[in-house]
Protein backbone atom coordinates (compact mmCIF):
# COMPACT_ATOMS: atom_id res chain seq x y z
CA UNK A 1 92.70 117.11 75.57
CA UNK A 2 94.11 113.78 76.81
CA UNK A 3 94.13 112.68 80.85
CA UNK A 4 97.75 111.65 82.05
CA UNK A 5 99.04 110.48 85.04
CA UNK A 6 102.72 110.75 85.47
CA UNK A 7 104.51 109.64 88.43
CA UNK A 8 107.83 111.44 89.58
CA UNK A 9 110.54 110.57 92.08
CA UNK A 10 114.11 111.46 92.89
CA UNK A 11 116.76 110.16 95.50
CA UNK A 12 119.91 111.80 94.60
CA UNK A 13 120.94 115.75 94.53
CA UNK A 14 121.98 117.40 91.07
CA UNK A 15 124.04 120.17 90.57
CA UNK A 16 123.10 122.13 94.42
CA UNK A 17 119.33 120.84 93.76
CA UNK A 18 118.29 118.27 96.24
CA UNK A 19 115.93 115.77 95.32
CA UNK A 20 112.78 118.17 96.87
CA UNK A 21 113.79 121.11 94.58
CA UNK A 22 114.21 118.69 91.72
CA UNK A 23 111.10 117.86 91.58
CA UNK A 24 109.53 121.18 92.19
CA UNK A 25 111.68 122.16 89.00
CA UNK A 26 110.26 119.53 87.40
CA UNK A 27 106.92 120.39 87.89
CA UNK A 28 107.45 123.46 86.48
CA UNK A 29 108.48 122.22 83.91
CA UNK A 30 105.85 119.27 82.89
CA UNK A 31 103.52 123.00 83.39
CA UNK A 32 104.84 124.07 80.08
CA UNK A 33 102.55 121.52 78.02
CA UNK A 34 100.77 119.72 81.08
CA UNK A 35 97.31 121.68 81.11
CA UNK A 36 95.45 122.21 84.58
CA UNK A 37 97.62 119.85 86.70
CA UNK A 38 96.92 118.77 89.58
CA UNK A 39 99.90 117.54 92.12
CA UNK A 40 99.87 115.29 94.73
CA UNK A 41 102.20 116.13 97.83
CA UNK A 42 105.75 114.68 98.46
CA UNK A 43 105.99 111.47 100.32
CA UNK A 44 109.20 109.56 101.37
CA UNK A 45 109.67 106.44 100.27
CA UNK A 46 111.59 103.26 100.84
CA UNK A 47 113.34 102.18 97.74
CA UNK A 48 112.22 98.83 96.03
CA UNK A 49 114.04 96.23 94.30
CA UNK A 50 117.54 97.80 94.87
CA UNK A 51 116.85 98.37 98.74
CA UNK A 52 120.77 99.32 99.51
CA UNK A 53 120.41 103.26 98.64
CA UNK A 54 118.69 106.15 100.03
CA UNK A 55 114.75 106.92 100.19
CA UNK A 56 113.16 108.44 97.56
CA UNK A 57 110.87 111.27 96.94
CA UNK A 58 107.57 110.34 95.15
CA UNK A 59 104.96 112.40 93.86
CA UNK A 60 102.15 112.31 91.16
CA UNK A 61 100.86 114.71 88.31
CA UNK A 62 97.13 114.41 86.90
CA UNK A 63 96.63 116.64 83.99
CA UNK A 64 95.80 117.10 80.24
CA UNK A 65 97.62 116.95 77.10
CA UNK A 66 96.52 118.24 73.44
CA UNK A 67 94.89 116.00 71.78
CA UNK A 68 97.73 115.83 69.03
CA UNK A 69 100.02 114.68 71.57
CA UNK A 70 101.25 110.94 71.26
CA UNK A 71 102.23 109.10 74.20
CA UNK A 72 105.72 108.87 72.43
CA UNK A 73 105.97 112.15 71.99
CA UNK A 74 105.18 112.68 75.75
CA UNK A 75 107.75 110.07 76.58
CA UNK A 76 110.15 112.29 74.56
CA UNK A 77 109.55 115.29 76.22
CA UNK A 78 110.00 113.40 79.79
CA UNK A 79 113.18 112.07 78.94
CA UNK A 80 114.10 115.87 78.13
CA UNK A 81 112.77 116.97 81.42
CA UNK A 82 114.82 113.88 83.10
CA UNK A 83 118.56 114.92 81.37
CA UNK A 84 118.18 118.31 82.23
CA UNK A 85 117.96 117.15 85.91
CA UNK A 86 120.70 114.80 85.39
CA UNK A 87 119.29 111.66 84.55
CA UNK A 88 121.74 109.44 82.51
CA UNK A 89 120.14 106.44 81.22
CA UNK A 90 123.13 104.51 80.01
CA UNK A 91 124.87 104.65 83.18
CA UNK A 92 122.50 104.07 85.86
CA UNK A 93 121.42 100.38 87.29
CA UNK A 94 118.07 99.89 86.86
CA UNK A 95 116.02 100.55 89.44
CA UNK A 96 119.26 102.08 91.19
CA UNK A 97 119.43 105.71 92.59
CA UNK A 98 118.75 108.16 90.33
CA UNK A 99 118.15 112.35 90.13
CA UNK A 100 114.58 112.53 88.78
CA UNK A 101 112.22 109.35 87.20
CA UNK A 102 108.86 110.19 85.39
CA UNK A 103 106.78 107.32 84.77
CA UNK A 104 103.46 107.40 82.65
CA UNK A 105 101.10 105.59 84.80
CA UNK A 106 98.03 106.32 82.55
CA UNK A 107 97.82 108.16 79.30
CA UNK A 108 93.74 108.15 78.60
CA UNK A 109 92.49 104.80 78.24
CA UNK A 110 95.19 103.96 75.88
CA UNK A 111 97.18 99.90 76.34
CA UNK A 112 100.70 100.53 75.18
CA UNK A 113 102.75 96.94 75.51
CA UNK A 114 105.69 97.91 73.37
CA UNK A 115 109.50 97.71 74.56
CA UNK A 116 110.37 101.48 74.85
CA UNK A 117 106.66 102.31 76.32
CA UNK A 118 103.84 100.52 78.40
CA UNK A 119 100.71 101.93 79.55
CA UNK A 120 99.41 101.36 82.20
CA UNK A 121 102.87 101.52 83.98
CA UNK A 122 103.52 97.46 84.34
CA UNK A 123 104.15 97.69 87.95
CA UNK A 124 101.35 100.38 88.91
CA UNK A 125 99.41 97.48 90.92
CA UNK A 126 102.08 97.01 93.24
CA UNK A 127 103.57 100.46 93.98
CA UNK A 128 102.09 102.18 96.91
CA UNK A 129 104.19 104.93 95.79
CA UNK A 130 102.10 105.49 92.94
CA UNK A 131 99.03 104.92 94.36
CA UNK A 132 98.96 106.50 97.27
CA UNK A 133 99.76 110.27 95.83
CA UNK A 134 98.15 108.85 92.57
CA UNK A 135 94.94 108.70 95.01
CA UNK A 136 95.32 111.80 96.37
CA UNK A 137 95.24 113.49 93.35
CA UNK A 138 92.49 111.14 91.50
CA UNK A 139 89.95 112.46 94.34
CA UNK A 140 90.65 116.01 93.25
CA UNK A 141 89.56 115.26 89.32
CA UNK A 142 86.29 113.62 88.03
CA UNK A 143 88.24 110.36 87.12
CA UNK A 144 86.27 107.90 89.28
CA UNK A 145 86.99 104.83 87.73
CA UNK A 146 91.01 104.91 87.96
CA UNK A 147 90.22 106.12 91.59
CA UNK A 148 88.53 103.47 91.94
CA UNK A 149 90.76 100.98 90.29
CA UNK A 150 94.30 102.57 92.46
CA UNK A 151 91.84 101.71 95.45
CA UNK A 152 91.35 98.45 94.95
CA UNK A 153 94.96 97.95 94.21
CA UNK A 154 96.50 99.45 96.98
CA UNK A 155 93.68 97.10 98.89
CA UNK A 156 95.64 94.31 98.00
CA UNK A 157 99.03 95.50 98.96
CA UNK A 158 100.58 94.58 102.29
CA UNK A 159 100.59 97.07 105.53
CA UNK A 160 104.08 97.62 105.39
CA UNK A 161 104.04 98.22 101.62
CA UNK A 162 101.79 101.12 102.82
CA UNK A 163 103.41 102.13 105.81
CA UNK A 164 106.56 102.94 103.75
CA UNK A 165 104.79 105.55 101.98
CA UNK A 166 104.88 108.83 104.60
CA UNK A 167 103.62 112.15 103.26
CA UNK A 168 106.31 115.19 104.48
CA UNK A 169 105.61 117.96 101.97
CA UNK A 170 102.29 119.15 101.05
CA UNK A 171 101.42 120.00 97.85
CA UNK A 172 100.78 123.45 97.96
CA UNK A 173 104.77 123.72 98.09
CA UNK A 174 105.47 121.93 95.18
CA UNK A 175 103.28 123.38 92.98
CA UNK A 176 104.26 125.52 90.24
């Protein structure tokens, strides 16, 4: 089995699902081939880069894959799990509002640099978003060195970059 860290976040409603449910759904979901995961809690977020649209909902996922599993074929599988809840990639604005986002923050100790797929998730270091639940969740596994490392990033992030990060569901409600 392979250790991956995805991160999820939503800040628009789909179909009657608001962004809360849509990421409990989505949980579910990543269950289906995501062995013994372990979820962070929700926490409302500010958005970045495109600041003129409303907060998002972040969370994070620690679990295992099978070993046959390819990161691509995990991306695939994620970009299934983001249409279903909406998620049109050819008509959103990047970074823009959107009904469900999963990122793959860490996929073992694989370095993916290619233009469909990077691992470790280029921005990781300066998303308190990511690291904050991502931290959360790392204490809860035996994965001390990416603890370690989301640490000292989030160490070098400003107070307000932290301060916009505010926990509001725990995760025994969101997961599956």
């Amino acid at each position: 089995m392979k250790n991956v860290l995805l991160g999820l976040g939503s800040n628009n409603d789909f179909n009657g699902m608001d962004s809360f449910d849509i990421l409990k759904n989505a949980c579910r979901d990543l269950a289906s081939f995501l062995f013994d995961g372990v979820y962070s809690s929700v926490y409302k977020t500010k958005a970045m880069y495109v600041e003129n649209q409303k907060d998002f909902l972040n969370m994070t996922v620690y679990g295992f894959v099978a070993d046959e599993m390819t990161p691509h074929q995990l991306l695939d599988k994620i970009h299934d799990i983001e249409a279903k809840y909406g998620r049109n990639r050819t008509s959103e604005i990047r970074f823009g509002q959107r009904t469900l986002d999963i990122d793959i923050e860490l996929f073992g100790n694989l370095e993916i640099n290619e233009s469909d797929l990077q691992i470790p998730h280029l921005r990781i270091a300066e998303r308190a978003f990511v690291l904050i639940p991502g931290i959360e969740v790392l204490k809860k596994t035996a994965d001390v060195i990416n603890r370690d490392k989301f640490k000292r990033y989030l160490k070098k992030l400003s107070e307000s970059d932290k301060k916009g990060v505010k926990k509001i569901i725990p995760a025994k409600k969101i997961c599956p």
